[in-house]
Structures are given as C-alpha cells and as structure tokens.
Protein backbone atom coordinates (compact mmCIF):
# COMPACT_ATOMS: atom_id res chain seq x y z
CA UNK A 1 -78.38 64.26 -37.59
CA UNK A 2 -80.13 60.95 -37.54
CA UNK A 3 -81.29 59.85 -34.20
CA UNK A 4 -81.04 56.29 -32.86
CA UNK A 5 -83.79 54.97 -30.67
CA UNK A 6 -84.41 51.63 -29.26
CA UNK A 7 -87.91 51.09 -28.07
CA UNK A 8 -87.42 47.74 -26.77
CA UNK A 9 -89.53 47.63 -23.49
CA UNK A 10 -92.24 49.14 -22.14
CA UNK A 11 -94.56 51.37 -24.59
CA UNK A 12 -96.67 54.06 -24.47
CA UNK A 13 -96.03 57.97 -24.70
CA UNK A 14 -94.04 58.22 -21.24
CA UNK A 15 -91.42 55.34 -22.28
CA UNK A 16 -90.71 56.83 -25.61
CA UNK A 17 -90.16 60.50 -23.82
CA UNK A 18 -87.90 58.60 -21.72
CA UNK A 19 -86.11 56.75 -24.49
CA UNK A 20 -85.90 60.31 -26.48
CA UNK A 21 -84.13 62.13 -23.37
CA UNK A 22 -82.03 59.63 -23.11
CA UNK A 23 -80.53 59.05 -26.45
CA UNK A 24 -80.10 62.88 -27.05
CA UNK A 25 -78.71 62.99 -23.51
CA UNK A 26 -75.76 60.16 -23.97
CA UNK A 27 -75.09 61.85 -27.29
CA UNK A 28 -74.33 64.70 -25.85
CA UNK A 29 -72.32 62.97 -22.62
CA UNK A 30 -69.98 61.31 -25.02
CA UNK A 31 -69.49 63.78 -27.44
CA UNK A 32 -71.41 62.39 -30.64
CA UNK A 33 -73.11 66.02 -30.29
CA UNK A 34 -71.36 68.84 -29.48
CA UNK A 35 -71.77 72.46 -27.90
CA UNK A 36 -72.85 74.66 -30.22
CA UNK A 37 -75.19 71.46 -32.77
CA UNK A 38 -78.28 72.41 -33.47
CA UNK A 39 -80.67 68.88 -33.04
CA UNK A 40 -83.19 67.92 -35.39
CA UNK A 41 -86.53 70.18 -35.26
CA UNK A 42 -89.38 68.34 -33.44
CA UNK A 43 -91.62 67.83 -36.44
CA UNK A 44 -88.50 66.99 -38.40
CA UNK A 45 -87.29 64.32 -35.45
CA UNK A 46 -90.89 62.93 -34.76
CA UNK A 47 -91.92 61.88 -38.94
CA UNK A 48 -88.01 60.03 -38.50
CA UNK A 49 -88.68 57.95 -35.20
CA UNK A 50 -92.73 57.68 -36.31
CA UNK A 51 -94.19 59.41 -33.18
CA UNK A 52 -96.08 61.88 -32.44
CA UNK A 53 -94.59 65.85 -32.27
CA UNK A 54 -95.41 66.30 -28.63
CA UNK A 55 -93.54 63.50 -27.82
CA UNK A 56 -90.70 65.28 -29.01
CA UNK A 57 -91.30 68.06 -27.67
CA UNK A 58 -91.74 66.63 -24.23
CA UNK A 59 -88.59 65.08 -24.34
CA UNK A 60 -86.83 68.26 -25.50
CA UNK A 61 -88.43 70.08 -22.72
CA UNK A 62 -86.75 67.57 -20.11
CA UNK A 63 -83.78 68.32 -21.86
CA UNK A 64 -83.79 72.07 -21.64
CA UNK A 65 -84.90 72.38 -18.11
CA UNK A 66 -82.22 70.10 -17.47
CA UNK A 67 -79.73 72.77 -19.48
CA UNK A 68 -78.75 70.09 -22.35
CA UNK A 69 -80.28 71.92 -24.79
CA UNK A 70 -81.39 75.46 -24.78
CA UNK A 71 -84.01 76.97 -27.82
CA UNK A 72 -83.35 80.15 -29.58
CA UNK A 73 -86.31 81.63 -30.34
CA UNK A 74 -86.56 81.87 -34.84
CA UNK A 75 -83.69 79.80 -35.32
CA UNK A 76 -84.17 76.34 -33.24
CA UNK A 77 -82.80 74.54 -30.27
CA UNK A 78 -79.08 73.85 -29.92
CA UNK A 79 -76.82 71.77 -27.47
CA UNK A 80 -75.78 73.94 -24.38
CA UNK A 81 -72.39 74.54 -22.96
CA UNK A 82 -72.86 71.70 -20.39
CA UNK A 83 -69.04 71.51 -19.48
CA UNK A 84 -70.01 73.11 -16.46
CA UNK A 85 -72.67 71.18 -14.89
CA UNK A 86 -71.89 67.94 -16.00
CA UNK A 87 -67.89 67.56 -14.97
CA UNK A 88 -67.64 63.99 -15.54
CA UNK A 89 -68.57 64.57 -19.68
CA UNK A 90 -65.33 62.95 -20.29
CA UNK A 91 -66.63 60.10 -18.54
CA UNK A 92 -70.00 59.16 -20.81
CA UNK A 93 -71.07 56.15 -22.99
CA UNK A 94 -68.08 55.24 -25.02
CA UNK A 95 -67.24 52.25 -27.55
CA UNK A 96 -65.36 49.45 -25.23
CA UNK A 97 -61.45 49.67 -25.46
CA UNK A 98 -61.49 46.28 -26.39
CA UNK A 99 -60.12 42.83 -25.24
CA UNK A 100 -58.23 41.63 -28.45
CA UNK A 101 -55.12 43.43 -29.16
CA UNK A 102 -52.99 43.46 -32.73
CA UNK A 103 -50.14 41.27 -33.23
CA UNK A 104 -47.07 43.15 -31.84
CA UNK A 105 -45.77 44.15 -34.88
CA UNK A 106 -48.58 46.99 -34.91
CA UNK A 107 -48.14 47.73 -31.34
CA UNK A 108 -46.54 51.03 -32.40
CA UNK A 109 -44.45 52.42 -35.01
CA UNK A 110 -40.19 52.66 -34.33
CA UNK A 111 -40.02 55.03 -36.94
CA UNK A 112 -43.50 57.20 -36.60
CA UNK A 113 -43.16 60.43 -38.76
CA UNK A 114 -42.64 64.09 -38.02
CA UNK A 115 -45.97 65.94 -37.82
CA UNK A 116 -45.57 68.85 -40.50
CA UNK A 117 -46.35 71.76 -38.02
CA UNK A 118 -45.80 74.77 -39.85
CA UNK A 119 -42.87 76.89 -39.69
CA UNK A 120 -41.35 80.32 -41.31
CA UNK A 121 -39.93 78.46 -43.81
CA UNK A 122 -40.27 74.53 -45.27
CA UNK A 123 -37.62 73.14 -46.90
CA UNK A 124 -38.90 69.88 -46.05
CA UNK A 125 -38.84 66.86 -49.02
CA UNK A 126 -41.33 64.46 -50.60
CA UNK A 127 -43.92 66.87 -51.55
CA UNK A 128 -44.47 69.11 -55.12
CA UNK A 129 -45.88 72.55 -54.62
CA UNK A 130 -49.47 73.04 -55.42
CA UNK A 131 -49.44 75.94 -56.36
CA UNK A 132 -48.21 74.82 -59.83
CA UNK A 133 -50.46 72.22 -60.22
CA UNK A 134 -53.26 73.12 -63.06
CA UNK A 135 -56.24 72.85 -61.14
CA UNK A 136 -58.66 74.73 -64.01
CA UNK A 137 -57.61 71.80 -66.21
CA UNK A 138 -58.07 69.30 -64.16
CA UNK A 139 -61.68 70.60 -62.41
CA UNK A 140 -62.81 70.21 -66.62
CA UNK A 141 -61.72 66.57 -66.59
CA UNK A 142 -62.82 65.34 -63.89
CA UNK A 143 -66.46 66.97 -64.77
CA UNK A 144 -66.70 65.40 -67.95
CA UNK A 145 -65.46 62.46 -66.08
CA UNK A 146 -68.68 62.74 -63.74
CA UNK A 147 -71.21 62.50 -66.79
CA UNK A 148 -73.94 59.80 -66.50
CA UNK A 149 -72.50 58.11 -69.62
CA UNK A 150 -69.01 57.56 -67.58
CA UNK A 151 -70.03 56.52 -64.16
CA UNK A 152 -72.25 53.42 -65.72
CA UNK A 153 -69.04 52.55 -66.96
CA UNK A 154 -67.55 52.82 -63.73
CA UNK A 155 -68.77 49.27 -61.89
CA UNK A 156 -67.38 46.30 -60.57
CA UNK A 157 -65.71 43.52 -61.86
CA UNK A 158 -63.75 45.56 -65.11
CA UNK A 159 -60.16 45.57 -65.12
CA UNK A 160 -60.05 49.70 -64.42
CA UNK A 161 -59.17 52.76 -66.51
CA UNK A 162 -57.75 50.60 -69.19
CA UNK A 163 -57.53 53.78 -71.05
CA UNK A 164 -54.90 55.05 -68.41
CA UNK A 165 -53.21 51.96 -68.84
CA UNK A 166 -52.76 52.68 -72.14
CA UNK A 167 -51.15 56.45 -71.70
CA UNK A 168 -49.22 55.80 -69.04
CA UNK A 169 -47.52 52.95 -71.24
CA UNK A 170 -46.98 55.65 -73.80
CA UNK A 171 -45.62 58.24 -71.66
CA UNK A 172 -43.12 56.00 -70.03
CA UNK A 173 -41.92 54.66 -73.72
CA UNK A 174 -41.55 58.31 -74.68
CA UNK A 175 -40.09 59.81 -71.73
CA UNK A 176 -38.05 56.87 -69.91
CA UNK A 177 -37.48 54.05 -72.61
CA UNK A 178 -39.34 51.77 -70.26
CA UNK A 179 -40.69 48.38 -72.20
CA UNK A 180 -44.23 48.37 -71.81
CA UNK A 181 -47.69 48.00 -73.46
CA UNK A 182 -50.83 48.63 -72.07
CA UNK A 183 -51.39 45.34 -70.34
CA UNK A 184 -48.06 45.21 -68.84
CA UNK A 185 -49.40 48.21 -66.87
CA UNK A 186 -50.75 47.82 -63.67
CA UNK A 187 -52.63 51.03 -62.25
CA UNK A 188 -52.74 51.81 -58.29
CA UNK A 189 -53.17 54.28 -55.36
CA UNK A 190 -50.01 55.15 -55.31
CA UNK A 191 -46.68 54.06 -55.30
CA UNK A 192 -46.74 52.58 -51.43
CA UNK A 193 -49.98 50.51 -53.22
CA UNK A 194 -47.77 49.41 -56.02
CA UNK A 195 -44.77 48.13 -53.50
CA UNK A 196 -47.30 46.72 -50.91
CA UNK A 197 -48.94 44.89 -54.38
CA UNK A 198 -45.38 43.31 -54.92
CA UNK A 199 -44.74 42.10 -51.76
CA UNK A 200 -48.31 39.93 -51.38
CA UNK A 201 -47.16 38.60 -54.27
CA UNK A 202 -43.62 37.49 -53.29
CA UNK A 203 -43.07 37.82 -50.01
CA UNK A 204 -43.70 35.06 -47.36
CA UNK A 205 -43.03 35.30 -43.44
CA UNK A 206 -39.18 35.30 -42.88
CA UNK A 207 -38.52 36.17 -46.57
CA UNK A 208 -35.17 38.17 -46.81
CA UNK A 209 -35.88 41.58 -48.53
CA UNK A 210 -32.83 44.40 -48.99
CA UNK A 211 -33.14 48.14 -49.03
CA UNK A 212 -31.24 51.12 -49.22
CA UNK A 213 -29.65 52.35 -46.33
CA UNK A 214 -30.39 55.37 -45.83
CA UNK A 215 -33.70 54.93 -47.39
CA UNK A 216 -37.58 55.45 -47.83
CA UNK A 217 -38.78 54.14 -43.99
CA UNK A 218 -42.25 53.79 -45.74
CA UNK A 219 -41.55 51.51 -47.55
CA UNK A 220 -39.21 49.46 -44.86
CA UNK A 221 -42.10 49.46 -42.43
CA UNK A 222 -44.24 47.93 -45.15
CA UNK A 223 -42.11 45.23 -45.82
CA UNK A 224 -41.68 44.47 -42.08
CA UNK A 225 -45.42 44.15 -42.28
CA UNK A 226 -45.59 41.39 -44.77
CA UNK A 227 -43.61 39.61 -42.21
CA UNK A 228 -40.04 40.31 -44.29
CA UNK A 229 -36.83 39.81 -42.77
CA UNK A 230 -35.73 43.89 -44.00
CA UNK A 231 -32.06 44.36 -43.92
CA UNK A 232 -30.59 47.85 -44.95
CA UNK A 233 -27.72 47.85 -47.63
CA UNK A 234 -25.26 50.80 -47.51
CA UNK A 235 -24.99 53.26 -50.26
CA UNK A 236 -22.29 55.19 -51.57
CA UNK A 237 -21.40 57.83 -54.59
CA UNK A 238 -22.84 55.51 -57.24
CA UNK A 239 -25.62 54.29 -55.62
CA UNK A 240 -26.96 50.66 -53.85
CA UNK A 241 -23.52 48.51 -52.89
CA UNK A 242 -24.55 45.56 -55.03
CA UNK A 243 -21.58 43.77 -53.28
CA UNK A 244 -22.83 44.46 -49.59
CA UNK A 245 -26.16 42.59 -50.47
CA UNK A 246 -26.86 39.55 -47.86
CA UNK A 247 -27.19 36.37 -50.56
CA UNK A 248 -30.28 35.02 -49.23
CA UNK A 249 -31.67 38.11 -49.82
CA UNK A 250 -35.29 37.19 -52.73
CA UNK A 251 -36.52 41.21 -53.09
CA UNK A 252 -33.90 44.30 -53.49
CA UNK A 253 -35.72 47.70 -53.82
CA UNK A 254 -33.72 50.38 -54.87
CA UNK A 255 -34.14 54.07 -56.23
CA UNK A 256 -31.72 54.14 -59.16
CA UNK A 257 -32.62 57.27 -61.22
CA UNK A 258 -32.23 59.27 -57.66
CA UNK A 259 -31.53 57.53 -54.81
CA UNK A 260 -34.12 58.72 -51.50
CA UNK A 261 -33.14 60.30 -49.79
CA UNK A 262 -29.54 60.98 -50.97
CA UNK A 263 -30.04 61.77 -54.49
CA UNK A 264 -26.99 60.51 -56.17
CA UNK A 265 -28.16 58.06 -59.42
CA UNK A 266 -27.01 54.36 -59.73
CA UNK A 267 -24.05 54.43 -61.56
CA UNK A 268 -24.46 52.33 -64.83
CA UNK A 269 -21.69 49.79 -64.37
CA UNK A 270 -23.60 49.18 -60.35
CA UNK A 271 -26.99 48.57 -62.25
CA UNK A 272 -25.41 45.72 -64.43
CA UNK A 273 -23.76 44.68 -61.51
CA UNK A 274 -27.14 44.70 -59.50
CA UNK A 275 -29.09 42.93 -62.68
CA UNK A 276 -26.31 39.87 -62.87
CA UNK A 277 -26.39 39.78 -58.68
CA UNK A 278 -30.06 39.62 -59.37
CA UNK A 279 -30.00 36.81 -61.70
CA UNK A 280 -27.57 34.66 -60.31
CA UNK A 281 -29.45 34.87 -56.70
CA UNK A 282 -32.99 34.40 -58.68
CA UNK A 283 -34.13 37.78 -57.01
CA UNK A 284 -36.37 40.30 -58.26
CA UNK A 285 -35.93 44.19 -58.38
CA UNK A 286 -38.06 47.13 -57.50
CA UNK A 287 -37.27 49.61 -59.13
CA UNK A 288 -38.94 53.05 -57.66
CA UNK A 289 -38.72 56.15 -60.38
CA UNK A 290 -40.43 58.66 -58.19
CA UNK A 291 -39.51 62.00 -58.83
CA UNK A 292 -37.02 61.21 -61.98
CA UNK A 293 -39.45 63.69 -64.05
CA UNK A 294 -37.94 66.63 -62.99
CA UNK A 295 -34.46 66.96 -64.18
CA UNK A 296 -31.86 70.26 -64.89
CA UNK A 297 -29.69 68.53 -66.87
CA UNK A 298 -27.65 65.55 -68.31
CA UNK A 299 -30.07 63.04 -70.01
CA UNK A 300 -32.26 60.64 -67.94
CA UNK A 301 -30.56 57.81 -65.97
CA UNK A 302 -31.82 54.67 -68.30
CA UNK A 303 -34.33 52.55 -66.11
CA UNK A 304 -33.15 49.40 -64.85
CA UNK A 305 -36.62 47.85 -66.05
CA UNK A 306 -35.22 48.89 -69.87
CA UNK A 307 -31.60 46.90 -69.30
CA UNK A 308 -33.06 43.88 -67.98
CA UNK A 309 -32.73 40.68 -69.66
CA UNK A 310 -34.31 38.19 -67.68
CA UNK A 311 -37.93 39.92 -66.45
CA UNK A 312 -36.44 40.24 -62.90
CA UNK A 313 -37.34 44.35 -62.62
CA UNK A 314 -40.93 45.66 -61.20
CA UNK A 315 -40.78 48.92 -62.29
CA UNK A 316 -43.02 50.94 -59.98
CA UNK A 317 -43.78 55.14 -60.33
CA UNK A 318 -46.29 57.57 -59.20
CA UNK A 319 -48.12 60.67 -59.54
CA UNK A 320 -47.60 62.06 -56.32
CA UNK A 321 -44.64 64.12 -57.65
CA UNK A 322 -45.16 65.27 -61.01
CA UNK A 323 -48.87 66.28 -59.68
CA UNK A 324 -50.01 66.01 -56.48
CA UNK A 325 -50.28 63.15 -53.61
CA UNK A 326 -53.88 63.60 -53.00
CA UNK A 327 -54.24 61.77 -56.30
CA UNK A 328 -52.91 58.74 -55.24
CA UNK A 329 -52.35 57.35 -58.65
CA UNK A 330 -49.25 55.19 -59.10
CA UNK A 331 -48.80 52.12 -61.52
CA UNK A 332 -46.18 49.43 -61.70
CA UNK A 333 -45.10 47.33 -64.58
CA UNK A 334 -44.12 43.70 -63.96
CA UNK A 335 -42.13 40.93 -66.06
CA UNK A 336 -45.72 39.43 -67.43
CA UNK A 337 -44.80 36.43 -65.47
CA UNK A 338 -46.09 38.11 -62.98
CA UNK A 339 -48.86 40.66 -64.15
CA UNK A 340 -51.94 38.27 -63.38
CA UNK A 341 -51.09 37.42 -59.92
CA UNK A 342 -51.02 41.19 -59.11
CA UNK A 343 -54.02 42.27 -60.76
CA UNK A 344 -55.40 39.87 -58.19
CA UNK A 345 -53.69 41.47 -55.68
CA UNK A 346 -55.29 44.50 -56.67
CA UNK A 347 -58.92 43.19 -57.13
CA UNK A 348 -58.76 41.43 -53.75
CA UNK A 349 -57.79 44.66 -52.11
CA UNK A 350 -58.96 47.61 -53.82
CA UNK A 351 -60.63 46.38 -56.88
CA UNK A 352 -60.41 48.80 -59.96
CA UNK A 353 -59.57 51.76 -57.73
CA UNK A 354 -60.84 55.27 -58.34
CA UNK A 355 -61.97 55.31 -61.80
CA UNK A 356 -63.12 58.91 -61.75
CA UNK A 357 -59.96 60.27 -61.57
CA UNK A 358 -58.18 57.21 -63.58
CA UNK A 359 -60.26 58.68 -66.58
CA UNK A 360 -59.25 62.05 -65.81
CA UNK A 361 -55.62 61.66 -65.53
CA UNK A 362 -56.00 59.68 -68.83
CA UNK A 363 -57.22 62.43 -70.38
CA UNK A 364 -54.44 64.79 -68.91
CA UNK A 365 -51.92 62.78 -70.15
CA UNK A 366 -53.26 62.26 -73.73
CA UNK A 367 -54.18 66.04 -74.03
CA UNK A 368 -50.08 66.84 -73.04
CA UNK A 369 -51.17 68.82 -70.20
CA UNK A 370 -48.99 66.61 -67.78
CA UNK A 371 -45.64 67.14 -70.25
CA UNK A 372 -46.72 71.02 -70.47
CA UNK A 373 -46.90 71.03 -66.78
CA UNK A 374 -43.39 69.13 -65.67
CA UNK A 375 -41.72 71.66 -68.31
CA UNK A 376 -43.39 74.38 -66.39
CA UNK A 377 -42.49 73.30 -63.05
CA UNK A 378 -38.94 72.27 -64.01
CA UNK A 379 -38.16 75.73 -64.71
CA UNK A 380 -39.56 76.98 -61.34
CA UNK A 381 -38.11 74.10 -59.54
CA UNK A 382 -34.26 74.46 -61.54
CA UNK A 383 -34.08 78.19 -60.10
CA UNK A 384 -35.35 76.93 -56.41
CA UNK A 385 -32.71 74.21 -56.56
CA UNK A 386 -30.32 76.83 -57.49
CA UNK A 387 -30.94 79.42 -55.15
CA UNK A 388 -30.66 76.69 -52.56
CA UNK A 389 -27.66 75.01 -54.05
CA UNK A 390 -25.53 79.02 -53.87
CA UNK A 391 -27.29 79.26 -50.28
CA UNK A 392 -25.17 75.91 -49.35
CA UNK A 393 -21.71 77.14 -50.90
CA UNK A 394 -21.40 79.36 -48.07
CA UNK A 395 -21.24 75.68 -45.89
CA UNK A 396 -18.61 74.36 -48.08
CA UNK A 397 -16.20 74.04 -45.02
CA UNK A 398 -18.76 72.20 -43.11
CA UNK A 399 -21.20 69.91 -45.99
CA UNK A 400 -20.39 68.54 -49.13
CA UNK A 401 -23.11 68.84 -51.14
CA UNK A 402 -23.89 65.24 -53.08
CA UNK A 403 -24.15 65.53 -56.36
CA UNK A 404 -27.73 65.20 -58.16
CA UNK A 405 -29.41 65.84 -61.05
CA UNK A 406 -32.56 65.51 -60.48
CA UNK A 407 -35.95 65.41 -57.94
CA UNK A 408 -37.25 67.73 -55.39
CA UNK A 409 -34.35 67.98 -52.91
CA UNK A 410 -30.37 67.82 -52.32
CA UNK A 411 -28.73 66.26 -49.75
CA UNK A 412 -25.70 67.27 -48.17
CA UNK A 413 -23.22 65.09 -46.25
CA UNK A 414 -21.29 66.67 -42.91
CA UNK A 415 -17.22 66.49 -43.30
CA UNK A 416 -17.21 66.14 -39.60
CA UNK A 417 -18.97 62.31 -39.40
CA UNK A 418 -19.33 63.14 -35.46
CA UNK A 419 -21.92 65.95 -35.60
CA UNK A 420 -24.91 65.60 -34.57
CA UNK A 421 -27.18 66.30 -37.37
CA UNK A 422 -30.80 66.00 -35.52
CA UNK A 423 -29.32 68.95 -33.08
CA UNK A 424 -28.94 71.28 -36.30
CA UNK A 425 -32.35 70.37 -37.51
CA UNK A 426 -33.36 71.31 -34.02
CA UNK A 427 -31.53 74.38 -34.07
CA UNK A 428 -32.96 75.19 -37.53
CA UNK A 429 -36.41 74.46 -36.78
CA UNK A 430 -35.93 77.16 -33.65
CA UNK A 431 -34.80 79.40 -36.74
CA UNK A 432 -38.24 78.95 -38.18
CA UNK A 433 -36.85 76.66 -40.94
CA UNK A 434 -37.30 73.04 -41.46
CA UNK A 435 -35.32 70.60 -43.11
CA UNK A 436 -34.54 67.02 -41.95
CA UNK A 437 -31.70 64.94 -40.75
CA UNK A 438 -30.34 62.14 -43.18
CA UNK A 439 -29.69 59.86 -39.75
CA UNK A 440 -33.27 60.04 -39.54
CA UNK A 441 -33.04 58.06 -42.75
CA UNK A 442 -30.93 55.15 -41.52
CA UNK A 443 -32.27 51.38 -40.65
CA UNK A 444 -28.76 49.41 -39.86
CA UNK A 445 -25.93 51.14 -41.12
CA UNK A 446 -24.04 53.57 -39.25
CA UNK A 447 -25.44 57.19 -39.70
CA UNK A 448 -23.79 59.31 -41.69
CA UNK A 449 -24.82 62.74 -40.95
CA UNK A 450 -25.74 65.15 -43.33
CA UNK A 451 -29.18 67.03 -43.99
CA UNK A 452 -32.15 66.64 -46.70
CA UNK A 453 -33.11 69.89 -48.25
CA UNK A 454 -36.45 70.65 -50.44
CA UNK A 455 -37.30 72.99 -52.46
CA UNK A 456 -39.96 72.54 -53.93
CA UNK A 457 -42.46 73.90 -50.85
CA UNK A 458 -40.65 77.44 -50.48
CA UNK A 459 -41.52 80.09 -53.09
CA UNK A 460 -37.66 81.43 -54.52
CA UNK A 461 -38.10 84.83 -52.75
CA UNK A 462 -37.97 83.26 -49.37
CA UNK A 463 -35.33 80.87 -50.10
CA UNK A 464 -32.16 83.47 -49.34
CA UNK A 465 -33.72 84.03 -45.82
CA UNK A 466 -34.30 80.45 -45.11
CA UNK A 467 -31.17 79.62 -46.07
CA UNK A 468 -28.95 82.14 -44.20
CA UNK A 469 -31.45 81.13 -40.82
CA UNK A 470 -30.05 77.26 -42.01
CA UNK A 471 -26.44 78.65 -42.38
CA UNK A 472 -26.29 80.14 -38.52
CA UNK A 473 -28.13 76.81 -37.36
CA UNK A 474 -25.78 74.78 -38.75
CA UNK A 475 -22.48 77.15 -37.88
CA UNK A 476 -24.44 77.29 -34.34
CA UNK A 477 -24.45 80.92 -34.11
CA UNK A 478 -27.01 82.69 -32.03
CA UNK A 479 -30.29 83.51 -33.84
C-alpha cells in the first residue's frame, strides 16, 4: 500500500503525526483499507513519506490505542475489526456523487442482462465450454509472444498484428469463401468492437438502422447509443423478412449463417432478396458469422459478404466462440471503400489493440491448432446437441423444435402462442436448470414464445437429468 500524505500546513514532528493518523484513519473509515490489511511497516512507511521512523511509530501508536490498528507481535500490525466502535463506517470520506449526470439515454439499461448465478444445470447460450479450449498450446504462444524481441515491436502508431490480418484472411477464404486479403481485414476486441466500429462510421443521430426481431439486444442497445433510430424486423423459417424492412432504413444487421437467437439460416433466395433491397435503398449490411464454425452437417450457408456485388456487406466474426470470450479478438472485413475510415475508428479508440495475444492467435491459426480444435469440439458439441435435441422429442406436443444446423444452441418455438414462456424459465430455474426465454429476445414484434437451449456449458452426462427437470418445468408438473 502506498500512503498519501499532504503536509500542507503547519510543520514539525507533531503535525506530521497528526497528518499520519489521519490519513491511515480515513482509509480505514471509508473502506480504502480493510479489516484484516496489514499497513506498511514503520521503517518501510517512513523512507516512502521521508520522515523519520518514530514518527511513524507515534502515529501508529495513536492508532492502536484508539483500536484502528492492532500489532501482532513477529508478523506486523494489521487493521482491526472496527465495525464495532465506529458505527457510522459507512458514513466516512467518500468521492462526491457528483453534480453532472449522463445524457438519459445511459440513465439505465431497458434490457439489463441476467446475472449468471449458478445453477444444477446451465443450458444457457452464447458461451463455448472451456474446458475444450487448449490452454497448454496457447500458454507456449503467448510466452514466445512475451520475448523482448516481440514487445519492442509492440508500440504505438503500427497498424497491429498485421500478421493476424493475414491468417485470418486465409482462414476465412478456406473455410467460408469470404473475399478477402490481408488489408481488407480489420482486427478488433471482439465482435461488439467490430459492430460499434461500423456504426461511428455510418451512423449519425436519427439514422434508421434494422435488426432482427428476435435478436442480439447487445447489439440493439449499441446502436441506440450511436443515437440510431433501431427498429426490429420480424423473422420467420428462412430468416430476416427482407420485405418487412422500413425503406428509410441506411444499416440492416442480420445473422444469416444462424440467425441469434433462433437459429434457422437465411434462406438463399431471402439473401438475394436482402442484397437487391440493399442496393436499391443504398444500404449497407452487417453481416455477423458468430458461431457458423461449428456445424453437424449440410455444407456451410455461403456468406452474404461472398454474393455481394456492389461492396454493400461488412462482414464481421469473432473468436469468442470457436475459443473463448476472454480473448476478445474479433475482425471485420469492409467493401475497401470503407476500410480506411475504420481503421481510424479503431486508432482513435483503441489503437492497435492487444498485440500480445494478436501474435499469439496468429500463430494458432497458422500452426492449425484452431482447425484441430473446432474438429475436436464439433464432435463433443454434435453429441451434446443430440442428447438435447432426443431430450426435446418428448415435448413434441408442446415445442416445435426450429430447425438448425449449426452453433451452440436450439431454439424451440411453443404451439400454444399464449404461454407464458418467462414462467417456464422460472419454473425451470426452480428445477436447478437454466435456459432462457426467446420473448426475452424481442424489441417490437410481438413475442413469440418459445425457449433458447445451450449446450455447449453442460458436460453430456448431465444433459438427460437437465433435460427431464426442463420437461416437468415446461409440462408444469411438481418437482
């Protein structure tokens, strides 16, 4: 602990012993040390304020007769328990609340998110298991990544892990026929970075953006901060209703490959139809690929960003799935109309990023250990989905499962449009299971009820017991 002391006023050895007591004192009143810290030794304290031990000591004494501190002999002196004698602790030296207040947009959040308080079982979406992730590999790269040699190369004003840039170009040419050299790709903290990127670049207050409906509230509430006029678009059995799309409407962003948080892909015929609407209506698309590298079969749904024509598709994907979302690597690739604008986006924001684990994901993807490890966890994740997907047939009266072929979850739609699908997540999470409720996922279209079910944070072995606890929450049978 560093202590700060003013000594602004009158001097000599009785007003720092004063100014001592105090400081540790209001510390401890407000909470910046707690019961239990041990303070800085008295020689230690004295050299780092530049007076002499004993006033230290002095101070400390004041302090311990006072039953702030107490001393252990051998080991050094500590902050007491002072809940006791000093009832008002709550009450202490505290940072102003502050007169200026945040436009009202950030007054609070209409759609805050669910804490993630654990339960018997989590069949929860949006998050890979971590288990799976190769964490011996990637401890090595990052290492070498920490050599001297690297982090000199690691300083401001360089356009990032170009490197990276250069795999990640190669990797989505290889795996999703998506156009793109190395400079076409843009590298960021994720995926939200990648959106929020796009819309500095084309969004202005009161600009009309559409969205899925149900779809990824993150990304809604960003918009809404750029000052967007957000308006949800329904979706049906193929995907985005191209024809339900207001015509003022400058930004569209859509998950085609598997739409969040239903899961059904954009049929092809509905992404031609969505490229044309886009052209005639001079829009632009964002297209979000985010968990399209897991998939149990049929080939790949072909990127919008690899039809387009007219360099009207941002296609934008992540890490976050295939790996982990502590990474927060994402990357977006732009018509090149508008690749310099958002590289200075980026450097006016975040500048190069992390370039530490840029280089090391560079070096997982050119070594193949991120196409060894999707194969991997495919397999795991294809028996999961199936184990949940038999699970559901014994619901067949009561959901219809939508049909996917791809991701982390499945969604499945109630026959009875009147039930209330929060009350079964409700009754589920009192099972010890959690899953989610696709009306949570709705902006402005009528909810449709139906629940979102993961799989990829439940090991298989517990998936028959979660899912006959989701079976009698959903039938409403007693637990």
């Amino acid at each position: 602990m560093e202590l700060h002391v003013t000594w602004e006023g009158p001097g000599g050895p009785d007003g720092r012993v004063a100014r001592i007591y105090r400081a540790v004192r209001e510390a401890v009143l407000d909470g910046r040390l707690a019961t239990g810290d041990r303070v800085p030794a008295s020689r230690d304290l004295a050299g780092q304020l530049g007076v002499a031990r004993g006033t230290v000591t002095a101070a400390y004494d004041r302090l311990t007769a006072e039953g702030f501190l107490e001393s252990r002999p051998g080991s050094g002196t500590y902050v007491a328990d002072v809940s006791l004698e000093v009832p008002d602790r709550g009450s202490g030296r505290r940072a102003r609340a502050g007169a200026v207040r945040p436009l009202p947009l950030w007054d609070e959040d209409p759609r805050p998110a669910a804490p993630r308080s654990r339960r018997l079982h989590d069949l929860a979406i949006g998050l890979p298991d971590p288990a799976l992730f190769p964490l011996e590999v990637w401890r090595r790269l990052v290492s070498a990544q920490l050599r001297r040699s690297r982090l000199e190369e690691a300083t401001y004003g360089g356009r990032g892990s170009f490197r990276l840039q250069s795999e990640i170009a190669r990797f989505l040419g290889l795996s999703r026929s998506v156009v793109a050299s190395a400079e076409d790709v843009v590298v960021t903290a994720g995926a939200q970075q990648a959106i929020d990127l796009v819309a500095r670049v084309l969004v202005a207050p009161g600009t009309v953006v559409a969205v899925e409906d149900p779809g990824y509230g993150a990304v809604h509430r960003l918009l809404e901060t750029h000052r967007a006029a957000v308006r949800g678009v329904p979706v049906d059995d193929e995907g985005l209703v191209v024809d339900a799309l207001p015509p003022d409407a400058r930004l569209v962003y859509v998950t085609p490959s598997h739409q969040f948080p239903t899961g059904v892909p954009m049929s092809l015929s509905r992404r031609a139809a969505l490229l044309r609407w886009a052209a005639a209506n001079d829009a632009v698309v964002i297209e979000d690929d985010y968990d399209s590298e897991y998939r149990y079969y049929r080939q790949p749904v072909e990127p919008l960003q690899s039809l387009d024509r007219d360099g009207r598709v941002v296609y934008v994907g992540t890490f976050s799935k295939s790996l982990l979302p502590a990474l927060r690597t994402g990357f977006l690739v732009p018509p090149r109309s508008l690749t310099p604008a958002l590289r200075e986006a980026k450097r006016v924001t975040t500048w190069e990023g992390d370039l530490t684990t840029q280089g090391a994901l560079a070096e997982f993807l050119a070594e193949g250990h991120h196409a060894a490890h999707v194969r991997r966890a495919t397999r795991v994740y294809r028996e999961r989905r199936g184990l949940v997907l038999d699970g559901l047939a014994g619901l067949d009266d009561v959901l219809r499962v939508v049909p996917s072929v791809a991701g982390l979850h499945v969604c499945a739609r109630f026959r009875d449009e009147a039930t209330d699908d929060r009350a079964v997540v409700a009754r589920a999470a009192a099972r010890g299971v959690r899953t989610e409720a696709l009306s949570d996922h709705h902006r402005d279209q009528p909810p449709r009820p139906g629940l979102a079910i993961g799989y990829a944070g439940i090991r298989a072995e517990d998936i028959p017991d979660a899912m006959a606890r989701l079976v009698s929450a959903v039938r409403g049978r007693a637990s």
